[in-house]
C-alpha atoms as a PDB file:
ATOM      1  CA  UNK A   1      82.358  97.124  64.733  1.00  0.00           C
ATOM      2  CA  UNK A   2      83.085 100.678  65.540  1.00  0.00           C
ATOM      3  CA  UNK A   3      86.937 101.841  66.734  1.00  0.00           C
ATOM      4  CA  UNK A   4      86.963 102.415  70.583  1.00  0.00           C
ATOM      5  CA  UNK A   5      87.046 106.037  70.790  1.00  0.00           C
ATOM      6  CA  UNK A   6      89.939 107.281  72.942  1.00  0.00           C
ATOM      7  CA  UNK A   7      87.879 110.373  74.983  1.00  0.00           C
ATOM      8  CA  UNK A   8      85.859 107.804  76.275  1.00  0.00           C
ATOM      9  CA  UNK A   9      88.405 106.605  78.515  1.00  0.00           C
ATOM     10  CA  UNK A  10      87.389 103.817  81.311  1.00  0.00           C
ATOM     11  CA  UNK A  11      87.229 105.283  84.697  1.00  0.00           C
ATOM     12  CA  UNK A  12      89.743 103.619  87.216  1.00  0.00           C
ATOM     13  CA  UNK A  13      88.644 102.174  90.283  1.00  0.00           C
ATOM     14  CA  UNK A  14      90.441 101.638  93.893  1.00  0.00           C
ATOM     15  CA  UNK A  15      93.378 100.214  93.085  1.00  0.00           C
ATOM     16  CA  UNK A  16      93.646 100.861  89.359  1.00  0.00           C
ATOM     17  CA  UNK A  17      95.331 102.520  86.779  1.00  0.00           C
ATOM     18  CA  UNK A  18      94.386 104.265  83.186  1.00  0.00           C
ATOM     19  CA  UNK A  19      96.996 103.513  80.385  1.00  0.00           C
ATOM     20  CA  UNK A  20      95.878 107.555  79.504  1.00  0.00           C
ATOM     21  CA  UNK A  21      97.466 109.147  82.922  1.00  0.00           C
ATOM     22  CA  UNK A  22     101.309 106.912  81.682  1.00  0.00           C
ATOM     23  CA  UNK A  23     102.890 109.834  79.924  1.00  0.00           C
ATOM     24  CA  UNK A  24     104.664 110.144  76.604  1.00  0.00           C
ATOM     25  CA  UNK A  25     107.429 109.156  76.518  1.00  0.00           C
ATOM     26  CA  UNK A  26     107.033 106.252  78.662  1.00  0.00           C
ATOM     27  CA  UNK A  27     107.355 105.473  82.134  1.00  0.00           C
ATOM     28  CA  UNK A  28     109.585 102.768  83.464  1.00  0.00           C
ATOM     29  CA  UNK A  29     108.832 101.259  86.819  1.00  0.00           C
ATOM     30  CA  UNK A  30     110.440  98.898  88.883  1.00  0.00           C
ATOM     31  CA  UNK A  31     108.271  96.058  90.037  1.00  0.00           C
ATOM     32  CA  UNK A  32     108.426  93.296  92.770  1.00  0.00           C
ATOM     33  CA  UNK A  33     105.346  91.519  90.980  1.00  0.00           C
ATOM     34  CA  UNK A  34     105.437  87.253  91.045  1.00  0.00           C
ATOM     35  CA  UNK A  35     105.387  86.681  87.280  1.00  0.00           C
ATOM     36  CA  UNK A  36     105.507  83.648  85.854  1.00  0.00           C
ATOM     37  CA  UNK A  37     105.799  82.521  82.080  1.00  0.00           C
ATOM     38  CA  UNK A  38     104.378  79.340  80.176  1.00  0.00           C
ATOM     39  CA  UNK A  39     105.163  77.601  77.542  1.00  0.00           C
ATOM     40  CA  UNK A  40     104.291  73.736  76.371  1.00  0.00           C
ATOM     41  CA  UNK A  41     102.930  73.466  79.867  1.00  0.00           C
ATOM     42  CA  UNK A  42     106.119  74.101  81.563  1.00  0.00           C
ATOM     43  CA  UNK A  43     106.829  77.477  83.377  1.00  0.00           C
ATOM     44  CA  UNK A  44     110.068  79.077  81.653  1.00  0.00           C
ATOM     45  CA  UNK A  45     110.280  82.624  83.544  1.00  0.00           C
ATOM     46  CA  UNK A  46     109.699  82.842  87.063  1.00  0.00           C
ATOM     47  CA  UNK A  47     110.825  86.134  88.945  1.00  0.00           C
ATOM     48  CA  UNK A  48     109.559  88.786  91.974  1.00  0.00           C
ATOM     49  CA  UNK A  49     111.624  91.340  90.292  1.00  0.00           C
ATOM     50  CA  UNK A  50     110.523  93.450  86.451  1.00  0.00           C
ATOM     51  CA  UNK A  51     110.245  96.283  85.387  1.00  0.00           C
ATOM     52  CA  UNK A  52     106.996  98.197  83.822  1.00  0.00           C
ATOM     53  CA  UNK A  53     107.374 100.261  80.735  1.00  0.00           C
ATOM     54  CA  UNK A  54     104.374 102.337  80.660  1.00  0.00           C
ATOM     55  CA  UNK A  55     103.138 104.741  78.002  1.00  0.00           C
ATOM     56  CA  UNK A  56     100.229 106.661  77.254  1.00  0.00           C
ATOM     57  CA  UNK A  57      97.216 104.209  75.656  1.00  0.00           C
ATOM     58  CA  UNK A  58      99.087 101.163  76.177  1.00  0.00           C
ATOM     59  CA  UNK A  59      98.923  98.654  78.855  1.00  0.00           C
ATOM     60  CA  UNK A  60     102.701  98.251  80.435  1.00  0.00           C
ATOM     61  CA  UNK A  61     105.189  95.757  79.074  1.00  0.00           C
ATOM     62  CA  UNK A  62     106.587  93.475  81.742  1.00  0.00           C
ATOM     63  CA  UNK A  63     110.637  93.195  81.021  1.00  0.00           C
ATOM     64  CA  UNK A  64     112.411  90.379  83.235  1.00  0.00           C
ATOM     65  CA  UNK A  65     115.892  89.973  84.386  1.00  0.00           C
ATOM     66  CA  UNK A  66     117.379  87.078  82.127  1.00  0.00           C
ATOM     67  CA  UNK A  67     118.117  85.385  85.032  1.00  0.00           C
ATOM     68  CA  UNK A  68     114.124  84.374  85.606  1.00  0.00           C
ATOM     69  CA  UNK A  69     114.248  82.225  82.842  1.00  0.00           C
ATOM     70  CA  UNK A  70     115.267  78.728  82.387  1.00  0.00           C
ATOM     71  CA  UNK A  71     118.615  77.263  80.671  1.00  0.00           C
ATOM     72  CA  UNK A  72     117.405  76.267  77.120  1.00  0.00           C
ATOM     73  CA  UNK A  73     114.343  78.836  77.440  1.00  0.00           C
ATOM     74  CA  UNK A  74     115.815  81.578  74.863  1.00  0.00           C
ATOM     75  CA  UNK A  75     117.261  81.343  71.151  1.00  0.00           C
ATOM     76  CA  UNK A  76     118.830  84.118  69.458  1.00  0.00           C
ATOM     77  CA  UNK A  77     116.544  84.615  66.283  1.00  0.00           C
ATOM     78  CA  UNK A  78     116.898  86.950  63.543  1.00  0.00           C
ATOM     79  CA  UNK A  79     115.835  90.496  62.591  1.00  0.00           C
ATOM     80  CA  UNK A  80     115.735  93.474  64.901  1.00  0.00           C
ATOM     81  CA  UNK A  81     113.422  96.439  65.691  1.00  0.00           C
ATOM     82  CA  UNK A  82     113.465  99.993  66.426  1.00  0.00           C
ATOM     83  CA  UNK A  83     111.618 101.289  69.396  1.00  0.00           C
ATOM     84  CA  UNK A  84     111.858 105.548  68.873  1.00  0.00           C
ATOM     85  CA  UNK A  85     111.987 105.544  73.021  1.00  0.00           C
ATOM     86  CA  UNK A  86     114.143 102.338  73.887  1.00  0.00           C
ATOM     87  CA  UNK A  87     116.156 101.678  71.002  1.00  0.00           C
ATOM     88  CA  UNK A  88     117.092  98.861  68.654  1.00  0.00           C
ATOM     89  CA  UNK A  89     115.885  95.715  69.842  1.00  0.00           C
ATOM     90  CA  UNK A  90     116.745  92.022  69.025  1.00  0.00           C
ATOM     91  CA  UNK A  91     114.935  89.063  69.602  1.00  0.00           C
ATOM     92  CA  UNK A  92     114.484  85.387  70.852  1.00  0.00           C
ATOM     93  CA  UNK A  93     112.327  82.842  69.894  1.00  0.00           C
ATOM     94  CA  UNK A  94     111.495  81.068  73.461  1.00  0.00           C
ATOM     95  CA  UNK A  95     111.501  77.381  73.651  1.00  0.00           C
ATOM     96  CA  UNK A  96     110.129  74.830  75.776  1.00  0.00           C
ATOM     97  CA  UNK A  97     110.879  71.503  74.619  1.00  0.00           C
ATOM     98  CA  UNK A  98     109.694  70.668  71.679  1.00  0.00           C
ATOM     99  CA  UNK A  99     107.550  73.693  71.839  1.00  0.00           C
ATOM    100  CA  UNK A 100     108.914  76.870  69.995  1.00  0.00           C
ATOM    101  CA  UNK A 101     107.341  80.513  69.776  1.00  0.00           C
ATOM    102  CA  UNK A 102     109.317  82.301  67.267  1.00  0.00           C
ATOM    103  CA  UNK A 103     110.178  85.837  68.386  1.00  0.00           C
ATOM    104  CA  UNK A 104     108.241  85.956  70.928  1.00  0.00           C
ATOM    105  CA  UNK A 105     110.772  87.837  73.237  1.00  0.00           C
ATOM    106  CA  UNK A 106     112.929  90.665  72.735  1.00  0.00           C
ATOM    107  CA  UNK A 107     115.218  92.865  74.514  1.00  0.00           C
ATOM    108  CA  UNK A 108     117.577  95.988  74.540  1.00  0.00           C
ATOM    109  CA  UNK A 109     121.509  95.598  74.774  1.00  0.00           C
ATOM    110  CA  UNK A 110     122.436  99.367  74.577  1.00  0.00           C
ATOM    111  CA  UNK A 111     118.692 101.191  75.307  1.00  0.00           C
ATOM    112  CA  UNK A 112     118.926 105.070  75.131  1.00  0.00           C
ATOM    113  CA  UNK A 113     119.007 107.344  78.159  1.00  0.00           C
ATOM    114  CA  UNK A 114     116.208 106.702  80.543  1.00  0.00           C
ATOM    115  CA  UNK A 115     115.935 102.795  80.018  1.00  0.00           C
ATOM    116  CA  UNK A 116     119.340 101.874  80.904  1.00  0.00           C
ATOM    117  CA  UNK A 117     117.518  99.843  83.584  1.00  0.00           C
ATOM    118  CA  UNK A 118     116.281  97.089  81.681  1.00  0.00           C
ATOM    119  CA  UNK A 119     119.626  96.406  79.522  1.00  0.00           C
ATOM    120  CA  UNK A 120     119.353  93.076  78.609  1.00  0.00           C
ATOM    121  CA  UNK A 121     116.064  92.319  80.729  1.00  0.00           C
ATOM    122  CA  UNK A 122     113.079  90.509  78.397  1.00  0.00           C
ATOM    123  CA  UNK A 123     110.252  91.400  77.047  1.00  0.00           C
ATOM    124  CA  UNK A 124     107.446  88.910  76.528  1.00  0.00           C
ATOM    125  CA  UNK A 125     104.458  89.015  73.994  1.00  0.00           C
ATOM    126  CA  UNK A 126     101.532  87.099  75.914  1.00  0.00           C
ATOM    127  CA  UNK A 127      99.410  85.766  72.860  1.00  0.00           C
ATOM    128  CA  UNK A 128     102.608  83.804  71.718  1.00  0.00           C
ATOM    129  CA  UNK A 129     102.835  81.896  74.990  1.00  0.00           C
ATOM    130  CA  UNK A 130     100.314  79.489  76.580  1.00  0.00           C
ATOM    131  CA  UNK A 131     100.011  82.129  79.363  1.00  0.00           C
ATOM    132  CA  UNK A 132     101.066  84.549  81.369  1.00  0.00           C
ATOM    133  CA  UNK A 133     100.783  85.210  84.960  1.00  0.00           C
ATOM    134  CA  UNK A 134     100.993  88.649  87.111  1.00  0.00           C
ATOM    135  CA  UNK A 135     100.511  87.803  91.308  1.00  0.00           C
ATOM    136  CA  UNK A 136      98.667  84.599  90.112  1.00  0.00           C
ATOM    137  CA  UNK A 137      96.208  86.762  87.612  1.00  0.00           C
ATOM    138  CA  UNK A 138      96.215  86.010  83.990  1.00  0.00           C
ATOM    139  CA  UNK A 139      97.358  88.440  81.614  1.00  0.00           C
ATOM    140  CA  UNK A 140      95.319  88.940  78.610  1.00  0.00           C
ATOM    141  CA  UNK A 141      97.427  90.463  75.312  1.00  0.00           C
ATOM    142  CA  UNK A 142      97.319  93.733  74.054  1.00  0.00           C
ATOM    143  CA  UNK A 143      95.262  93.183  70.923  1.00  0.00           C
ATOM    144  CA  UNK A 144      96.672  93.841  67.218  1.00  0.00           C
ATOM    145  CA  UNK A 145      99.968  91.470  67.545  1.00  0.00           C
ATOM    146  CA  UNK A 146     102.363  94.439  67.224  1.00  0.00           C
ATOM    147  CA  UNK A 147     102.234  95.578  70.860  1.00  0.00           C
ATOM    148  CA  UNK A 148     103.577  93.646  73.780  1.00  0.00           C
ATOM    149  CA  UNK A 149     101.284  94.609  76.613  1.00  0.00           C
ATOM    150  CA  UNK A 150     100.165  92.779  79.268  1.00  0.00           C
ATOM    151  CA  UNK A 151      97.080  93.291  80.201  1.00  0.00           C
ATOM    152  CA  UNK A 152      95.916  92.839  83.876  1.00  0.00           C
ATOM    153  CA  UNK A 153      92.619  94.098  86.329  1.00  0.00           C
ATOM    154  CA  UNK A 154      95.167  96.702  87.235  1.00  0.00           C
ATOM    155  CA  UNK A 155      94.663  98.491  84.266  1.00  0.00           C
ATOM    156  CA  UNK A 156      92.147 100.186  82.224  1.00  0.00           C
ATOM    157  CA  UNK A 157      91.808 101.937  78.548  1.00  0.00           C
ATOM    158  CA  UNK A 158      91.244 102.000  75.925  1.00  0.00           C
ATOM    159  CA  UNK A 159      94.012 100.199  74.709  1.00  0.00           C
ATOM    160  CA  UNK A 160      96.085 100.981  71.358  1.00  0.00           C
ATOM    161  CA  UNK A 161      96.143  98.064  68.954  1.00  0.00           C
ATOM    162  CA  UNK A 162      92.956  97.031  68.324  1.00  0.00           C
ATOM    163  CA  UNK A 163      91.223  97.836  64.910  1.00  0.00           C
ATOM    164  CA  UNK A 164      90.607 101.031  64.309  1.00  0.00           C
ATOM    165  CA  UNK A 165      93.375 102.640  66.940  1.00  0.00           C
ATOM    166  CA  UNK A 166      96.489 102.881  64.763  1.00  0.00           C
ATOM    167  CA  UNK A 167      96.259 106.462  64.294  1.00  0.00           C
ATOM    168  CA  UNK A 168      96.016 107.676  68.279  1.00  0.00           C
END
């Protein structure tokens, strides 16, 4: 298969956004989206309030106030990241019964200047849940498993993380 060639970028339509017009750094964005989160067939998130962190090739990453999920929902699990625009990051495994993604979710406690909006809001990756929904749509993951986009007819790319896109 050949890598998607980022200069042939989709054209957006009424309605629509390109990931290559969200600048670098990223974006954030306040959003009064209904989201909701699965997970063993049970919703664990629900919320009308998130925020969009939007940068250039990627689709945005959805971060919700704790207070959308459920009591039980979110673990503390081990290991952190480093995110050169938000920060250091630490993570949650979400749970749903007997049903357990491991560090799936993550968040930012102290994020750097710009971000200070989403302190302690979550972060979801979609392909480790049974789904994800954006005003009843559902979101399809950013490809590659190291990105946490969400990706939604809202949107076009190319999108980072599929083969052959590391290096954009």
């Amino acid at each position: 298969m050949r890598p998607l060639n980022p200069l042939k970028r989709e054209k957006p339509g009424p309605g629509q956004e390109s990931v290559w017009d969200y600048p670098r750094p990223p974006a954030l964005d306040e959003s009064k989206e209904s989201i909701e989160v699965t997970l063993g067939g049970v919703v664990v998130a629900r919320t009308t309030r998130s925020w969009r962190v939007m940068e250039t090739s990627h689709p945005p990453t959805y971060y919700l106030p704790r207070e959308a999920f459920v009591d039980g929902a979110l673990r503390d699990a081990e290991g952190n990241s480093f995110c050169e625009w938000k920060g250091l990051a630490t993570y949650f495994d979400l749970v749903s019964g007997d049903t357990v993604a491991p560090r799936a979710a993550w968040t930012y406690l102290t994020p750097t200047p710009g971000f200070e909006a989403i302190t302690g809001a979550i972060a979801i990756m979609p392909a480790s849940v049974d789904r994800i929904t954006v005003n009843d749509e559902v979101v399809v993951p950013q490809e590659g498993g190291f990105y946490g986009g969400w990706i939604t007819s809202r949107v076009v790319g190319p999108f980072k993380g599929a083969p052959g896109t590391w290096g954009w």
